[in-house]
Protein backbone atom coordinates (compact mmCIF):
# COMPACT_ATOMS: atom_id res chain seq x y z
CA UNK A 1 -9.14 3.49 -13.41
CA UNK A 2 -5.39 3.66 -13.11
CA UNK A 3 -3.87 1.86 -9.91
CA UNK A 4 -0.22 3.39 -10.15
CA UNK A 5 -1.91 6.33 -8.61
CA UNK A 6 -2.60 4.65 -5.42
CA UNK A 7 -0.19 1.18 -5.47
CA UNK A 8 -1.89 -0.76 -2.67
CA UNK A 9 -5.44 -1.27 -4.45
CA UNK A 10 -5.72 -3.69 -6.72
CA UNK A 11 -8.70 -1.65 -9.12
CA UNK A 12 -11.37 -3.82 -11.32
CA UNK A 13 -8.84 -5.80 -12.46
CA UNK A 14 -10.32 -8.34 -15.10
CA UNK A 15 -10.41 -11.04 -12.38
CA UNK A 16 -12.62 -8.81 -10.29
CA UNK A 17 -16.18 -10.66 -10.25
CA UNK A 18 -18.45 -8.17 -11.99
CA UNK A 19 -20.38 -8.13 -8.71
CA UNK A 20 -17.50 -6.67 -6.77
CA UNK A 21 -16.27 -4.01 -9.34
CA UNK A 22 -18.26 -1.43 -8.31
CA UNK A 23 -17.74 -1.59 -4.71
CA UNK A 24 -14.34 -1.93 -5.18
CA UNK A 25 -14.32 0.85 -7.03
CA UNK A 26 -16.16 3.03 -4.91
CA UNK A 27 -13.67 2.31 -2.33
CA UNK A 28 -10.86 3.08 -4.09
CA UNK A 29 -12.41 6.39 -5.24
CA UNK A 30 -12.49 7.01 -1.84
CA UNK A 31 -9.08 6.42 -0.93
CA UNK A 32 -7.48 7.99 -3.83
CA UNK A 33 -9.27 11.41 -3.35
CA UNK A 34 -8.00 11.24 0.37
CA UNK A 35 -4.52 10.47 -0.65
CA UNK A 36 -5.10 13.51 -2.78
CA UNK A 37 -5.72 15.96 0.11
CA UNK A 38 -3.22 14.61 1.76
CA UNK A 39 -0.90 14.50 -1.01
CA UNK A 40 -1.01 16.80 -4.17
CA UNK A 41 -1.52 20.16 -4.73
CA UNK A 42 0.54 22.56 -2.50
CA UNK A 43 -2.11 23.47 -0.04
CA UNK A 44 -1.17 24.44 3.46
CA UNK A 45 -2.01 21.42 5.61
CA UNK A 46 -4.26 22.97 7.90
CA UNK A 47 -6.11 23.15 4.74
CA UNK A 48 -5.17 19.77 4.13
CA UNK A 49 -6.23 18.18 7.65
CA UNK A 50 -9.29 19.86 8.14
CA UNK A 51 -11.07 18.18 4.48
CA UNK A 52 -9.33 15.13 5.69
CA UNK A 53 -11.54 15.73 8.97
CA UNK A 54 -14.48 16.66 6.82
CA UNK A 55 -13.96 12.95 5.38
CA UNK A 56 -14.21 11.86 9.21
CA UNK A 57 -17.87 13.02 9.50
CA UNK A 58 -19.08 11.85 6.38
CA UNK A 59 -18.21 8.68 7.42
CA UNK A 60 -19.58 9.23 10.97
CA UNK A 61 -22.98 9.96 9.12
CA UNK A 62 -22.81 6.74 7.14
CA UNK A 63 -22.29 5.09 10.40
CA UNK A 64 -25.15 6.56 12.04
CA UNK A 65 -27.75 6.05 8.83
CA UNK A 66 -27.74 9.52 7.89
CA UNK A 67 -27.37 10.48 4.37
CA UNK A 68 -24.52 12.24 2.52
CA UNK A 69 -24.72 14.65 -0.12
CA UNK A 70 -21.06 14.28 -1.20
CA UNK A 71 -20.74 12.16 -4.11
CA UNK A 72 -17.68 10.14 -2.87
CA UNK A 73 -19.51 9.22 0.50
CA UNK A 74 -23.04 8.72 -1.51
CA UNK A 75 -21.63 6.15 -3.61
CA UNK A 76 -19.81 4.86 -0.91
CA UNK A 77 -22.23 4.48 2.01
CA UNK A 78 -24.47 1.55 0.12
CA UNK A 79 -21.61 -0.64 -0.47
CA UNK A 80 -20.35 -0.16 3.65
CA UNK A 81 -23.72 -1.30 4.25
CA UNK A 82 -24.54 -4.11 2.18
CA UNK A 83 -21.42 -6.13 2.50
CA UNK A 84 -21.12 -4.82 6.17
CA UNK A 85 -17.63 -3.00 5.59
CA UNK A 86 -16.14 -1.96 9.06
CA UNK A 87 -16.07 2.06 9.34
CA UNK A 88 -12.61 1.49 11.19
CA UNK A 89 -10.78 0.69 8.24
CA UNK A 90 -11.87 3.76 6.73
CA UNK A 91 -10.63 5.75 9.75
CA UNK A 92 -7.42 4.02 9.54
CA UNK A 93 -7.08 5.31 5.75
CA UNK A 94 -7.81 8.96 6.72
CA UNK A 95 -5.37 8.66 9.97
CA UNK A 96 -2.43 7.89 7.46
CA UNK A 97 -2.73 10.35 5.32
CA UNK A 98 -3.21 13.04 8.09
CA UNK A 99 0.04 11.47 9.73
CA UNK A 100 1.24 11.84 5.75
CA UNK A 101 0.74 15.66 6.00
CA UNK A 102 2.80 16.48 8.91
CA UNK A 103 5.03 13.48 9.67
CA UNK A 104 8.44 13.29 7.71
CA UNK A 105 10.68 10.95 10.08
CA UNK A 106 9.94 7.47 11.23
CA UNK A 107 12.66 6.83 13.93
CA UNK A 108 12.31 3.08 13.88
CA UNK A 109 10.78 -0.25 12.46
CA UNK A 110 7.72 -0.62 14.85
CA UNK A 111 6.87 3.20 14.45
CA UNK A 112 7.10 2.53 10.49
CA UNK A 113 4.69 -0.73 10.83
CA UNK A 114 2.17 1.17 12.65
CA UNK A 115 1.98 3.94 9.97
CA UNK A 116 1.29 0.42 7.32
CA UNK A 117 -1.44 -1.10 9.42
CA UNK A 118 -3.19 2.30 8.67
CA UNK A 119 -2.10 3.19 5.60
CA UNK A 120 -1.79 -0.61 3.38
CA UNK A 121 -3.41 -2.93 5.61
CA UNK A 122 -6.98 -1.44 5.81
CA UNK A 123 -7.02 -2.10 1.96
CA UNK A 124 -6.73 -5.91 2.18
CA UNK A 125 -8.88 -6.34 5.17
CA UNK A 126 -11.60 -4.39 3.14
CA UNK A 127 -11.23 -6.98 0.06
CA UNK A 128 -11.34 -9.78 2.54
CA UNK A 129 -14.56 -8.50 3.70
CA UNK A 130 -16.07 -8.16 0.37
CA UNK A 131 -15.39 -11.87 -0.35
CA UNK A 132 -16.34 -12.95 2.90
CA UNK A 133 -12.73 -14.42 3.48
CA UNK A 134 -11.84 -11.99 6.26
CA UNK A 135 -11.04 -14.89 9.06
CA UNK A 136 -8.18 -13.84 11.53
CA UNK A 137 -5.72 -16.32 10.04
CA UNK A 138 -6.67 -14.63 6.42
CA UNK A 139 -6.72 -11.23 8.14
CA UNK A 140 -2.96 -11.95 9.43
CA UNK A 141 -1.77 -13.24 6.21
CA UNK A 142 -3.08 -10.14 4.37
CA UNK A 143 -1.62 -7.68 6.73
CA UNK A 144 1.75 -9.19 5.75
CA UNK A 145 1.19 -8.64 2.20
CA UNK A 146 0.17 -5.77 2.30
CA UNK A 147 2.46 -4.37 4.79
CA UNK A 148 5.38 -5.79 2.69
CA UNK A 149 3.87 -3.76 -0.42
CA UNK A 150 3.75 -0.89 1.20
CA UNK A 151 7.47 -1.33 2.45
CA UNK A 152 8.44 -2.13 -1.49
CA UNK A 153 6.56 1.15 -2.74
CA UNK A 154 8.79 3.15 0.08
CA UNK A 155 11.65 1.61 -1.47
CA UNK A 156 11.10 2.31 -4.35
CA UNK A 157 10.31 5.80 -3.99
CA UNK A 158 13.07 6.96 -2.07
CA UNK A 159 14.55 9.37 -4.49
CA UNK A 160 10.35 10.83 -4.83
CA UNK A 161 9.83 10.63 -1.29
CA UNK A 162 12.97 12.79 -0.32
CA UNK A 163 11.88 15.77 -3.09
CA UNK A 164 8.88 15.81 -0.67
CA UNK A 165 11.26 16.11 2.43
CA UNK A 166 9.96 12.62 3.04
CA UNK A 167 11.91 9.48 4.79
CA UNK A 168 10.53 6.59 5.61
CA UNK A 169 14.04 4.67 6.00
CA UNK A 170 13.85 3.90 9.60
CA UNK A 171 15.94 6.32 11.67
CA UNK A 172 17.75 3.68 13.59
CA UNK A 173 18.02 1.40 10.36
CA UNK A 174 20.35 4.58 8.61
CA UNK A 175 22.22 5.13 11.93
CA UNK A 176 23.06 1.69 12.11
CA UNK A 177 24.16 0.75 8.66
CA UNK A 178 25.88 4.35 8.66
CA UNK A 179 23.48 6.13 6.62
CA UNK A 180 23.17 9.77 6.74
CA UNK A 181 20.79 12.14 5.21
CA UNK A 182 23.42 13.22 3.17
CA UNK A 183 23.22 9.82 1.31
CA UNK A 184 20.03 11.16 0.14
CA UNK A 185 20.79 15.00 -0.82
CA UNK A 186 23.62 14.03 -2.65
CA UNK A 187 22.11 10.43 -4.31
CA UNK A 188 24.99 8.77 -2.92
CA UNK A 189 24.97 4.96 -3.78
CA UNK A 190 28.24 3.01 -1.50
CA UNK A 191 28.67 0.14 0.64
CA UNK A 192 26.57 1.61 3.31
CA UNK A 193 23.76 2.38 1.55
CA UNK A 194 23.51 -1.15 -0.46
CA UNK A 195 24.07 -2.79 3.13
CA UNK A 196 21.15 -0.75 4.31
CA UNK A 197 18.94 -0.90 0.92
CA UNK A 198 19.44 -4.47 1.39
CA UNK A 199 18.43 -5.26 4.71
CA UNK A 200 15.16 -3.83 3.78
CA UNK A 201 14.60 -5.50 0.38
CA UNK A 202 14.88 -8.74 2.47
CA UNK A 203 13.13 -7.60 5.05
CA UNK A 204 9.83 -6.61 2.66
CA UNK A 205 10.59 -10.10 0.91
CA UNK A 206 10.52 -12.07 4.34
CA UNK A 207 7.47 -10.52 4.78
CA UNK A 208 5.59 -11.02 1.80
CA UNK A 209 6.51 -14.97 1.42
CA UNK A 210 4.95 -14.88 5.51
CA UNK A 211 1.51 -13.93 3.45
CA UNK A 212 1.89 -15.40 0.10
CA UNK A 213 0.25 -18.61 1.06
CA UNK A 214 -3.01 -17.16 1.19
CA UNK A 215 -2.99 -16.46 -2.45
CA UNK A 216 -3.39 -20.45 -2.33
CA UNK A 217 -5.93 -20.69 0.31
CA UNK A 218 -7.95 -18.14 -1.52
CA UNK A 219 -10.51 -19.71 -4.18
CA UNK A 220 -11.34 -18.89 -7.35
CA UNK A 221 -10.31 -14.99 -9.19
CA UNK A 222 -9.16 -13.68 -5.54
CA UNK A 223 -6.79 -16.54 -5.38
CA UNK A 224 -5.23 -15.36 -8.82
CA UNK A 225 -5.48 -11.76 -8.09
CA UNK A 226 -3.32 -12.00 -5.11
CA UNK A 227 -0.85 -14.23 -6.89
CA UNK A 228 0.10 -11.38 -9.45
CA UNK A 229 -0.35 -8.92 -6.51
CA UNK A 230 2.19 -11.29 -4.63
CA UNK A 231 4.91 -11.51 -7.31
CA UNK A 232 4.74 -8.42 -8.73
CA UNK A 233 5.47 -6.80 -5.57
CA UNK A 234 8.59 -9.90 -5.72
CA UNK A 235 9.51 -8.97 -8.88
CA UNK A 236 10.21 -4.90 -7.96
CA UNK A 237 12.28 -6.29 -5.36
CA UNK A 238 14.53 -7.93 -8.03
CA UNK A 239 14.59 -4.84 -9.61
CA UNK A 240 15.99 -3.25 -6.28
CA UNK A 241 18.48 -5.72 -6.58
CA UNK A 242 19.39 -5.57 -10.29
CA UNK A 243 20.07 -2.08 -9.88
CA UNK A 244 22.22 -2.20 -7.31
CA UNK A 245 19.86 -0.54 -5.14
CA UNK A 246 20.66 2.91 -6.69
CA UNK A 247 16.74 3.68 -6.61
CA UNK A 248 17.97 7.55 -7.07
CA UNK A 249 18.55 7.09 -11.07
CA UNK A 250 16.67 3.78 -11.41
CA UNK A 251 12.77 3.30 -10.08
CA UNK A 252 12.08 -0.14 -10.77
CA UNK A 253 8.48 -0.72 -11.57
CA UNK A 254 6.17 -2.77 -13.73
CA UNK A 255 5.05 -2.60 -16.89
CA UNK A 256 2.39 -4.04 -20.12
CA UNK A 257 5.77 -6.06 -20.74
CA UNK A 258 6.04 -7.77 -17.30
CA UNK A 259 2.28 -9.30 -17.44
CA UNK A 260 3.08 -12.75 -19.47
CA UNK A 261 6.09 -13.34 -16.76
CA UNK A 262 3.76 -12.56 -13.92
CA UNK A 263 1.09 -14.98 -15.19
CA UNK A 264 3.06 -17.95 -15.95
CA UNK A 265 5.38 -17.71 -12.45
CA UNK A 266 1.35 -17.27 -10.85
CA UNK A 267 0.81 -21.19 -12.70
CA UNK A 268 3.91 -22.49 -10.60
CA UNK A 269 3.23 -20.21 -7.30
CA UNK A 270 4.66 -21.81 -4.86
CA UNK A 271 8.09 -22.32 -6.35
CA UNK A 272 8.23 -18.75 -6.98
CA UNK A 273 7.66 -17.17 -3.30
CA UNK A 274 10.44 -19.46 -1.75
């Protein structure tokens, strides 16, 4: 399955023990077809919100031991069960994409974090749980991580996000650093909009190194997992950078080419997330 569909999950990856694949999966299958509704397709979103609701009492079924005869939620329901995944976290999921639907404006940094604690950091408290790692210090760690990732797909995106009428720029950020929305109609790429790019690539960095150390305190395949998770999400940021965060003609990504670079900087980790 494809993760640049969905960029938070991190989907059967070869260092996925065989014995997680296919709850991972199931999971993910989950989330992407939510993201979907929330997301593609140009229905009207009261279409939109009420299958996201009808997502709400599937899982309110699974929670009460009743069974589901939706394939997503049938597949889903044994893996919730036997690894004793929290029905929050899926909640949290569906409330970001509903907020996805109607919400276009995020007016500043502790309204933005509250749409990633639904939206990215569900994900990583899920894999936590599967591995029986989820302890609050882990759970803290992972939040960052994947809060930062989120941040880094945002920034990313911006050009994307604004054909969808879509800014997730903080209001008082732009206002601050003298960014309009005209910077973003007419692509414009000048001293206030690198000052402002900027702050927020350092921002998403300062984050991410605040989590990177549990990709150490993780054992085994996790443990490498989250290191190319970790510096691949670094490595975009670079890319920010290199472009002179004009993310309106360049989208940095990742490609095939970038996996050797990720995998050797993962052998010398901690020099590489200072």
């Amino acid at each position: 399955m494809p993760v640049e569909h969905y960029e938070n999950f991190p989907v059967a990856s070869f260092l996925l023990p065989a014995r997680l694949r296919e709850p991972v999966e199931a999971i993910y299958a989950f989330a992407r077809s939510a993201d979907d509704i929330a997301d593609e397709g140009d229905a009207p979103a009261v279409v939109r919100l009420a299958q996201l609701n009808d997502y709400r009492r599937e899982l309110h079924l699974i929670e009460q031991g009743k069974p589901s005869t939706t394939p997503i939620f049938t597949r889903l329901a044994p893996h919730i069960a036997a690894h004793e995944l929290p029905i929050q976290r899926f909640r949290d999921l569906l409330d970001a994409f509903s907020q996805d639907v109607g919400k276009t404006r995020y007016a500043d940094y502790t309204e933005l974090l509250d749409y990633c604690r639904r939206s990215a950091n569900p994900v990583g408290r899920l894999m936590l749980r599967l591995y029986r790692a989820d302890t609050p210090a882990h759970l803290t760690q992972s939040d960052a991580i994947c809060t930062s990732l989120q941040l880094i797909n945002f920034w990313q995106d911006v050009a994307i996000d604004w054909k969808k009428q879509r800014i997730y720029l903080p209001a008082d950020d732009m206002a601050r650093f003298d960014v309009t929305e005209a910077h973003l109609i007419e692509q414009r790429v000048d001293d206030a909009w690198r000052a402002l790019m900027r702050f927020q690539v350092d921002r998403a960095r300062a984050l991410m190194h605040s989590g990177a150390p549990l990709a150490t305190a993780l054992p085994g395949r996790i443990g490498w997992e989250l290191r190319l998770i970790v510096l691949g999400g670094l490595r975009i940021l670079k890319r920010i950078e290199a472009v002179g965060y004009d993310v309106f003609r360049h989208r940095p990504s990742l490609g095939k080419r970038d996996a050797p670079g990720i995998a050797l900087a993962a052998l010398n980790f901690h020099a590489n997330t200072r």
